[in-house]
C-alpha atoms as a PDB file:
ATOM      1  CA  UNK A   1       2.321 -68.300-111.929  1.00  0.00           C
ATOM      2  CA  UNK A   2       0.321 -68.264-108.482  1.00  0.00           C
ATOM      3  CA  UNK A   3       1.309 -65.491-106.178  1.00  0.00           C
ATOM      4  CA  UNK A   4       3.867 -67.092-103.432  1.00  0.00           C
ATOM      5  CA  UNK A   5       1.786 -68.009 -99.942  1.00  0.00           C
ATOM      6  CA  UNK A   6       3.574 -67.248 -97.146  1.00  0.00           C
ATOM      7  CA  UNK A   7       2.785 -69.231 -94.141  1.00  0.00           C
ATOM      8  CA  UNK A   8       1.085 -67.603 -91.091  1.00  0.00           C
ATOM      9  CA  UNK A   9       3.847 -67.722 -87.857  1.00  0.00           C
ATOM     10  CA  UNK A  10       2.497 -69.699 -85.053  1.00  0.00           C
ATOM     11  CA  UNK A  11       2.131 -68.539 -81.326  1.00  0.00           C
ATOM     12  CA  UNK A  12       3.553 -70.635 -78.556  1.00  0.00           C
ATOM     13  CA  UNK A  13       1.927 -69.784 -75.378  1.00  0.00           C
ATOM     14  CA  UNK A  14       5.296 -70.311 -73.769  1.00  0.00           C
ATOM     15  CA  UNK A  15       4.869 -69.943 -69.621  1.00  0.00           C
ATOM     16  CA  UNK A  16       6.143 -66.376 -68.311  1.00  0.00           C
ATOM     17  CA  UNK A  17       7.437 -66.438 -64.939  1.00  0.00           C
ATOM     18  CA  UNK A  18       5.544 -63.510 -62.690  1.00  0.00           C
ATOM     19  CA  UNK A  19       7.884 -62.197 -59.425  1.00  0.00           C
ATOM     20  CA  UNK A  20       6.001 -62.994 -56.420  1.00  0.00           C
ATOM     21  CA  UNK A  21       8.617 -61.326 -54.257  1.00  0.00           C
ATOM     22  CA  UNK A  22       7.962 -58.255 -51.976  1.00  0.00           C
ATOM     23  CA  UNK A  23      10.270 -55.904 -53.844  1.00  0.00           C
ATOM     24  CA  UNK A  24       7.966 -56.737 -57.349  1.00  0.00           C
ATOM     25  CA  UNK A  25       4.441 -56.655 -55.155  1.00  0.00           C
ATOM     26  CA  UNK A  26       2.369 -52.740 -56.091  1.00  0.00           C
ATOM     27  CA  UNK A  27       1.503 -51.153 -53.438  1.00  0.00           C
ATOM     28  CA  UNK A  28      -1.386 -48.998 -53.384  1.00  0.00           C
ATOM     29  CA  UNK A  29      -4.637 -47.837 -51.209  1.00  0.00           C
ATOM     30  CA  UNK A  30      -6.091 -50.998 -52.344  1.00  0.00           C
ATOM     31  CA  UNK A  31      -4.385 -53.149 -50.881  1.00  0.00           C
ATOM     32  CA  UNK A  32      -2.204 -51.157 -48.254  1.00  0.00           C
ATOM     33  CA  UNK A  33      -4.595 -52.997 -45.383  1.00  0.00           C
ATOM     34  CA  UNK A  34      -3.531 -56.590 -46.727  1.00  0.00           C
ATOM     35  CA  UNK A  35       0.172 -55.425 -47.110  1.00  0.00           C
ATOM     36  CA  UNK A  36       0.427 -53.924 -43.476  1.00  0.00           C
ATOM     37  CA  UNK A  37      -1.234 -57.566 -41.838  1.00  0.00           C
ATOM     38  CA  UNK A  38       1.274 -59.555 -43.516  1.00  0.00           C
ATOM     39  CA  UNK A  39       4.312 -57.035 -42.999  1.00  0.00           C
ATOM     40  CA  UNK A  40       2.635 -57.175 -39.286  1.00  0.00           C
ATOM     41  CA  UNK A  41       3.527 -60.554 -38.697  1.00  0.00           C
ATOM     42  CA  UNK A  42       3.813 -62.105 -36.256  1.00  0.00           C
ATOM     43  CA  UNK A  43       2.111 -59.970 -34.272  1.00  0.00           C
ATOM     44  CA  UNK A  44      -1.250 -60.860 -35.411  1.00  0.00           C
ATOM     45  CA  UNK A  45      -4.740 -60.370 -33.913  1.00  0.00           C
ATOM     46  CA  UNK A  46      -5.218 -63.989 -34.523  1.00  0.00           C
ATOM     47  CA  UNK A  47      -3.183 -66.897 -35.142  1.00  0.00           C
ATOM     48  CA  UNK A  48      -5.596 -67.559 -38.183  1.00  0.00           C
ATOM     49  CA  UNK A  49      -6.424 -64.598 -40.556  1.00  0.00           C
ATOM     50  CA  UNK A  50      -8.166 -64.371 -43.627  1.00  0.00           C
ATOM     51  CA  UNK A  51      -7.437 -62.686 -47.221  1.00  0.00           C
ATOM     52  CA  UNK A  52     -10.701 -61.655 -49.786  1.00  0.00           C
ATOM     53  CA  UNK A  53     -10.650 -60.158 -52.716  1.00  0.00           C
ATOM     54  CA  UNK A  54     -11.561 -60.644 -56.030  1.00  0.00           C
ATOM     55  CA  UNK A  55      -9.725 -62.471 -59.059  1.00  0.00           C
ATOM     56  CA  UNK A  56      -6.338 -61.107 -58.941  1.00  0.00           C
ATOM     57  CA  UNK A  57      -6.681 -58.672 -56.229  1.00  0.00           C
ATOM     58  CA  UNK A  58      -3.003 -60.073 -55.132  1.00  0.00           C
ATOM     59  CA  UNK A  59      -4.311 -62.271 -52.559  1.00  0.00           C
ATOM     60  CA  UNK A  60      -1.441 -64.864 -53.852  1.00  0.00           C
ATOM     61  CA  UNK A  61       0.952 -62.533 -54.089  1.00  0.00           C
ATOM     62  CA  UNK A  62       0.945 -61.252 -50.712  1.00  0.00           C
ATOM     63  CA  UNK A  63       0.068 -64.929 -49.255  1.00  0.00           C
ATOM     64  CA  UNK A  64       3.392 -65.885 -51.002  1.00  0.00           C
ATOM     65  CA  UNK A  65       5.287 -62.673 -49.100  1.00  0.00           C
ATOM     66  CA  UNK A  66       4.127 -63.950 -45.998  1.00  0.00           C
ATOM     67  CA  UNK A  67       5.009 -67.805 -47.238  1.00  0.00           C
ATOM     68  CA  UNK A  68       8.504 -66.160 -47.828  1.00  0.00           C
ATOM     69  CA  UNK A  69       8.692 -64.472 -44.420  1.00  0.00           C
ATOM     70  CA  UNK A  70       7.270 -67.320 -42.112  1.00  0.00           C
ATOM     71  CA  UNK A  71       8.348 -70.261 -43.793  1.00  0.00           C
ATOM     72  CA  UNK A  72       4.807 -71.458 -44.244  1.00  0.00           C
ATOM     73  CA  UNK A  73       4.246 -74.360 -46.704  1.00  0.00           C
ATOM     74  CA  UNK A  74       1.172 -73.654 -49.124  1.00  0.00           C
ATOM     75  CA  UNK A  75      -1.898 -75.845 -50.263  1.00  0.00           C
ATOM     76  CA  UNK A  76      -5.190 -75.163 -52.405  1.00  0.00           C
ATOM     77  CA  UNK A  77      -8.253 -75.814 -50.343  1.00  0.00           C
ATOM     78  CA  UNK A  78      -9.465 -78.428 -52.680  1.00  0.00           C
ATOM     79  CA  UNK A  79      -6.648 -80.648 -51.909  1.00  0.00           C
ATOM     80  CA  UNK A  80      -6.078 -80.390 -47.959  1.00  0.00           C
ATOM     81  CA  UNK A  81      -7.465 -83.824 -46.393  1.00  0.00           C
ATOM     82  CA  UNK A  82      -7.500 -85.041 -43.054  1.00  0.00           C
ATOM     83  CA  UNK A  83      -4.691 -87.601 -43.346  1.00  0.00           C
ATOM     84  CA  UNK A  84      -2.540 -84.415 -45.157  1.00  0.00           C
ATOM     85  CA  UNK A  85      -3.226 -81.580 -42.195  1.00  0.00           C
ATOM     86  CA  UNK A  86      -0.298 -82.965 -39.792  1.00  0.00           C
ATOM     87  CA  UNK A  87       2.026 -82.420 -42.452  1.00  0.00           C
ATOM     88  CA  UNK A  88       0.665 -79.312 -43.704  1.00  0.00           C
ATOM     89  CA  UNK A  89       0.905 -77.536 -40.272  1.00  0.00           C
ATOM     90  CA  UNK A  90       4.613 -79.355 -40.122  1.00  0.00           C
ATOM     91  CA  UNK A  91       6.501 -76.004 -40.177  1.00  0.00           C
ATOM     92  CA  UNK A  92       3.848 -74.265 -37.364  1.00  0.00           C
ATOM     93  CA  UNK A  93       2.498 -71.885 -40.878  1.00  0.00           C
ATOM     94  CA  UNK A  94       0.662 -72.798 -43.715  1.00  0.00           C
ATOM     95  CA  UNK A  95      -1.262 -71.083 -46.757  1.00  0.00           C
ATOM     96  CA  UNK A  96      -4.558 -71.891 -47.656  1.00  0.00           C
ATOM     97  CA  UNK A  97      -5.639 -70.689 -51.253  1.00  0.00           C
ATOM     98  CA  UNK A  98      -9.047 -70.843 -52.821  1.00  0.00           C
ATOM     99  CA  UNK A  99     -11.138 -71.132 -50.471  1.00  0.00           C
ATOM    100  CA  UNK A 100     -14.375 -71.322 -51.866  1.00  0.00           C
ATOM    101  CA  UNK A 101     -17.829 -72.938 -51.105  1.00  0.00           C
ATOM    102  CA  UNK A 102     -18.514 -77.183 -52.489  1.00  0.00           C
ATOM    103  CA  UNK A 103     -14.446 -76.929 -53.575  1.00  0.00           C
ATOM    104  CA  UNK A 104     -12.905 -78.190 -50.341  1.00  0.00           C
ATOM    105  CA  UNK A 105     -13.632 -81.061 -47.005  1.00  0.00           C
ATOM    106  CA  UNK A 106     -15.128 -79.195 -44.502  1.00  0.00           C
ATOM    107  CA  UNK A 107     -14.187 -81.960 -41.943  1.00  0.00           C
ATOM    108  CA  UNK A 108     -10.414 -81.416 -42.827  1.00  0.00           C
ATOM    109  CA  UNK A 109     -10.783 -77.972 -42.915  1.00  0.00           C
ATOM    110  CA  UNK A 110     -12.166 -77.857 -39.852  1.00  0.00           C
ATOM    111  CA  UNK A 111      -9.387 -80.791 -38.117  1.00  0.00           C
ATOM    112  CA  UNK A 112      -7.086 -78.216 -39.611  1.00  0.00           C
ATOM    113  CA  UNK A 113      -8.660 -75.391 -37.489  1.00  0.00           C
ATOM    114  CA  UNK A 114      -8.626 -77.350 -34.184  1.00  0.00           C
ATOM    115  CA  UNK A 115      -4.831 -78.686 -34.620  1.00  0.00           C
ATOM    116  CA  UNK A 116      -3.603 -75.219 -35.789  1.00  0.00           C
ATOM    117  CA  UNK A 117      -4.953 -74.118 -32.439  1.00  0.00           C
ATOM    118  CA  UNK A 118      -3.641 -76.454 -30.495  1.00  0.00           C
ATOM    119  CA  UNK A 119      -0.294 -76.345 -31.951  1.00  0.00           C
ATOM    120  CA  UNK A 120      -0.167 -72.548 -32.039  1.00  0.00           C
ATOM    121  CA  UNK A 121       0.346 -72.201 -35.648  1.00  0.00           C
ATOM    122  CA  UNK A 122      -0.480 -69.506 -38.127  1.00  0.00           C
ATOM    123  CA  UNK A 123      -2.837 -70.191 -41.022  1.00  0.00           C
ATOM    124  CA  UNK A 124      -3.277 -68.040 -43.694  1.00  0.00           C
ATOM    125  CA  UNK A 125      -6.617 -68.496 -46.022  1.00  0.00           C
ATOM    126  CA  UNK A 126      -7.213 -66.881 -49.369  1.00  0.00           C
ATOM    127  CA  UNK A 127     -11.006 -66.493 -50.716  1.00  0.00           C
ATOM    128  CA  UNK A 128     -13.121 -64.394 -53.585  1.00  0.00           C
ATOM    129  CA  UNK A 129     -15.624 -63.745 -50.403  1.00  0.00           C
ATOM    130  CA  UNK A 130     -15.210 -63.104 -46.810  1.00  0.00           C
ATOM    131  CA  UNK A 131     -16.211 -65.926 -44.694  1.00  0.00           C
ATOM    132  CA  UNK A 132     -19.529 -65.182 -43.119  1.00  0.00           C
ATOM    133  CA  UNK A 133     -20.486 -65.206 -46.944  1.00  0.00           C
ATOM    134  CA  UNK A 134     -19.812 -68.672 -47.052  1.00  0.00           C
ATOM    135  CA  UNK A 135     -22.708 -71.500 -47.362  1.00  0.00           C
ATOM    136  CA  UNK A 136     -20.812 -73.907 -44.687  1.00  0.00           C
ATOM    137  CA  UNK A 137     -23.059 -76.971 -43.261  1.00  0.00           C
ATOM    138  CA  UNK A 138     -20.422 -78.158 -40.642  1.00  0.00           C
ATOM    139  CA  UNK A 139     -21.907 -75.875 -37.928  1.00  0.00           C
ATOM    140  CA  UNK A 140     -19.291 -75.603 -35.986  1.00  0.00           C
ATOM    141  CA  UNK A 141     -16.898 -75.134 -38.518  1.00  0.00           C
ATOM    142  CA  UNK A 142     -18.839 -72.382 -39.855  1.00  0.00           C
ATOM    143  CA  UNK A 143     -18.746 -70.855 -36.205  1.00  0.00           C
ATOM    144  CA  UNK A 144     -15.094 -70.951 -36.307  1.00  0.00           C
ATOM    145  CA  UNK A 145     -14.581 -69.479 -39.728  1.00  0.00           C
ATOM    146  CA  UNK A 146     -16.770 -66.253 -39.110  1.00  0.00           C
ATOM    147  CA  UNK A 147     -14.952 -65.434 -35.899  1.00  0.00           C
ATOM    148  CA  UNK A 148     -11.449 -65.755 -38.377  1.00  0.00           C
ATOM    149  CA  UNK A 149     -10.743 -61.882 -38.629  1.00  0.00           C
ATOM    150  CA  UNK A 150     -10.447 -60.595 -41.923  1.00  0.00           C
ATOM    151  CA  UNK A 151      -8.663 -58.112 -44.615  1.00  0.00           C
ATOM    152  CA  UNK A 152     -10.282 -57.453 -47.593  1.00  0.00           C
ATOM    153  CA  UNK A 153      -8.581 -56.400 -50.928  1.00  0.00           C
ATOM    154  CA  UNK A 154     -10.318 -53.445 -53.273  1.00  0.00           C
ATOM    155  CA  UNK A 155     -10.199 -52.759 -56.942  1.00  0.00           C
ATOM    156  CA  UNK A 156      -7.135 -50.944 -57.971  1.00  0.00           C
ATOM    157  CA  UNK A 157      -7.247 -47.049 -58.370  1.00  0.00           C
ATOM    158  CA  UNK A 158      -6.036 -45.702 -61.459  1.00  0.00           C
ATOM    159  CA  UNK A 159      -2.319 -45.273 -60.365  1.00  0.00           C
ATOM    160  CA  UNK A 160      -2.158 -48.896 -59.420  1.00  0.00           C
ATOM    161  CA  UNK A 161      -4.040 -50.514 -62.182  1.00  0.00           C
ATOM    162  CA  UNK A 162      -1.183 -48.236 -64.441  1.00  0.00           C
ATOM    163  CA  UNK A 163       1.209 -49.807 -62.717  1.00  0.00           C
ATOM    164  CA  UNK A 164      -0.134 -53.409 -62.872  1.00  0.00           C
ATOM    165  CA  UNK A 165      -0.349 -52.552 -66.601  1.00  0.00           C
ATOM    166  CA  UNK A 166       3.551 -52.327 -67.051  1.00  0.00           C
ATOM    167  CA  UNK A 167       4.343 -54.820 -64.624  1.00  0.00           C
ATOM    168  CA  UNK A 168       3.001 -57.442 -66.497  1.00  0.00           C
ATOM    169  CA  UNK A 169       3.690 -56.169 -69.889  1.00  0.00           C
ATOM    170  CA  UNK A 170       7.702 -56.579 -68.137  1.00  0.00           C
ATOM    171  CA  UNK A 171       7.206 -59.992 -66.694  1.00  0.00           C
ATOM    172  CA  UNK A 172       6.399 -61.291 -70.663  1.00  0.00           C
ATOM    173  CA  UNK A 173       9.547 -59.093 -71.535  1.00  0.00           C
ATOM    174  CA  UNK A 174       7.231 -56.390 -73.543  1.00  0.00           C
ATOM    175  CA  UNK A 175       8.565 -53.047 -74.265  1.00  0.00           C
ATOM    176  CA  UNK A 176       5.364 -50.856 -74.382  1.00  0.00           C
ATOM    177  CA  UNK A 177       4.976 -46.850 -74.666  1.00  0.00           C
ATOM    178  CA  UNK A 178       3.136 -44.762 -72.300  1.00  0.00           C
ATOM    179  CA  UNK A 179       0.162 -44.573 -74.987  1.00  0.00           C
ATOM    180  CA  UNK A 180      -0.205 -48.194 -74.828  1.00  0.00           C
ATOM    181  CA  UNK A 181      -0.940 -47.974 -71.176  1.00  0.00           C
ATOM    182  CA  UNK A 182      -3.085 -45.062 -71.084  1.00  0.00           C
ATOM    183  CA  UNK A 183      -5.166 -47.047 -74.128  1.00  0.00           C
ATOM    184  CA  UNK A 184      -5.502 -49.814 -71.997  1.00  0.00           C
ATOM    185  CA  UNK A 185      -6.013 -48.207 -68.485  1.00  0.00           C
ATOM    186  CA  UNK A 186      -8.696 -46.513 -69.562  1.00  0.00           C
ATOM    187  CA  UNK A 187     -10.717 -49.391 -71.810  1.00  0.00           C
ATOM    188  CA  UNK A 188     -10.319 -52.645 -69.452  1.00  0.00           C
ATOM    189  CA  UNK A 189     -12.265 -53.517 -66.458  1.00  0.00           C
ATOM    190  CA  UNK A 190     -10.617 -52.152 -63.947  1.00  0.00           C
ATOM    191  CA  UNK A 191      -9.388 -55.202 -62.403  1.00  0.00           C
ATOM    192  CA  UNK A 192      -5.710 -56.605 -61.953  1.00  0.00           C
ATOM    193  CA  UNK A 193      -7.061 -60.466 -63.678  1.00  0.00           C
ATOM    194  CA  UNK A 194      -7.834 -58.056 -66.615  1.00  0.00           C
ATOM    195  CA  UNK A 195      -5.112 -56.650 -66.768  1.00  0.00           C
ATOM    196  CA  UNK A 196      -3.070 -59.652 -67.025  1.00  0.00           C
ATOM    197  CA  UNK A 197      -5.056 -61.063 -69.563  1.00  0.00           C
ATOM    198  CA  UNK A 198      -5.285 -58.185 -72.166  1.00  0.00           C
ATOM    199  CA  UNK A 199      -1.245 -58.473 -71.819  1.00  0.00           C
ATOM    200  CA  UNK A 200      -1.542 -62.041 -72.548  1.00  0.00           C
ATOM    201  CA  UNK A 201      -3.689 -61.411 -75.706  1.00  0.00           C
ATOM    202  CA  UNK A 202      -1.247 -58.731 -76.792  1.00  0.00           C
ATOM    203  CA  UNK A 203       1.915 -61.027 -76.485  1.00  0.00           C
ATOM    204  CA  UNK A 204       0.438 -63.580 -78.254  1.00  0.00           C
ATOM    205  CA  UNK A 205      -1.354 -61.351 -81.191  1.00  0.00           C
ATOM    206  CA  UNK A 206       2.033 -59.529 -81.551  1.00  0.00           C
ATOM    207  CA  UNK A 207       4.111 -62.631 -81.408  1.00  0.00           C
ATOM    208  CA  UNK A 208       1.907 -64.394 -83.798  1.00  0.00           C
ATOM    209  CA  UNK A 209       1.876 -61.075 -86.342  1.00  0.00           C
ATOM    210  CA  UNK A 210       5.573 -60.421 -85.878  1.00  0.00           C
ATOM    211  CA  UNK A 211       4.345 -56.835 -84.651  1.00  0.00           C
ATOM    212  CA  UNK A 212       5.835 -54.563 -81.652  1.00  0.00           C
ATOM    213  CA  UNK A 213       3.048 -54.049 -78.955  1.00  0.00           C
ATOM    214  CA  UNK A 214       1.546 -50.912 -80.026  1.00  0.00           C
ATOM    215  CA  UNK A 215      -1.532 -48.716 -79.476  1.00  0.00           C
ATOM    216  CA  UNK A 216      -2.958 -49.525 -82.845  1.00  0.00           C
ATOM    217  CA  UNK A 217      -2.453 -53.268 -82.011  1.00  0.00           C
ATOM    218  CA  UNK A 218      -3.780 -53.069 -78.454  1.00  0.00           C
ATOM    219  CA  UNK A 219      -6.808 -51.402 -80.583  1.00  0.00           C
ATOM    220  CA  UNK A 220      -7.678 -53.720 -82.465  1.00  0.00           C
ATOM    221  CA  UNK A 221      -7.464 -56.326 -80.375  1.00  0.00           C
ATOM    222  CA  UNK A 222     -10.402 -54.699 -77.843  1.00  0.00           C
ATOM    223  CA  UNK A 223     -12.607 -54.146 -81.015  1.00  0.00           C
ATOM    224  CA  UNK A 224     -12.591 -57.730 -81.913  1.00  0.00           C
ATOM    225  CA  UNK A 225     -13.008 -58.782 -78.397  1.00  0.00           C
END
């Protein structure tokens, strides 16, 4: 009689809320320069500031603090037009994410500039690079975006990338050990995006093996990646 096959339990990638609150946001020396500008507000240098760091640096996180705080309405760069800016700036504060070279209209970018100026609002923008790194052919847009004072975010230290560790091993609901962390702390890039996404691959792995999220798992799983 052939052996009985048991079938191989699926993965859902199921979405996993992540707290964008203050209380949830890591503080650390990386970022402590972009946390004190937005718990500065509103007593900015400049109406318009500017937020760089790399991929999951917590550039979103803080912009939605300040989002929180101000009452500022939020749009990606690639989708602010001229006919949408009035409305945008409706609440006198608005978030600008993603800012990033070919991905957005310089001409409403830079209407959006000129009204938030005359209007007095705030505008917050979000970007991988600081702006004088940016390739910008509207000259006098590109005038106006290097003058936009900046704050960039660093790499986490090891303290902080720890703690990013566990905070998003507890917004999937995982219950890891302290040798899990140290495994992982020490073997990933130290960045917070990978971070997150090593978590992700555990969840899933130990969700589709029926396994608890262990060293020997998390070990595996950077051999074969």
């Amino acid at each position: 009689m052939a052996g009985r096959v048991h079938p191989r339990q699926l993965a859902f990638s199921l979405p996993h809320a992540e707290s964008l609150s203050r209380d949830n946001f890591l503080e650390g020396p990386a970022n402590a320069a972009g946390l004190a500008l937005i718990d500065g507000w509103p007593e900015w240098p400049n109406r318009i500031m500017w937020l760089a760091g790399p991929e999951g640096s917590g550039k979103s996180h803080l912009a939605a603090i300040w989002a929180e705080e101000a009452g500022a309405r939020s749009t990606t760069a690639n989708a602010l037009t001229a006919s949408t800016v009035p409305g945008a700036l409706a609440t006198g504060a608005l978030v600008v994410e993603d800012l990033r070279v070919g991905d957005f209209d310089e001409r409403a970018l830079f209407h959006l500039m000129n009204l938030a100026r005359e209007d007095g609002a705030y505008v917050l923008f979000t970007g991988r690079e600081l702006p004088a790194a940016l390739d910008i052919e509207l000259r006098d847009l590109r005038s106006r975006l290097r003058a936009v004072p900046a704050i960039s975010l660093l790499p986490p230290d090891d303290q902080l990338f720890r703690g990013l560790i566990v905070k998003f091993c507890a917004d999937r609901q995982l219950t890891v050990d302290e040798s899990v962390v140290s495994y992982l702390a020490t073997r990933l890039e130290r960045s917070s995006a990978a971070a997150r996404r090593a978590v992700e691959l555990l969840d899933s792995e130990a969700l589709r093996l029926g396994r608890p999220v262990t060293r020997a798992l998390a070990a595996d799983l950077l051999r074969d990646a």
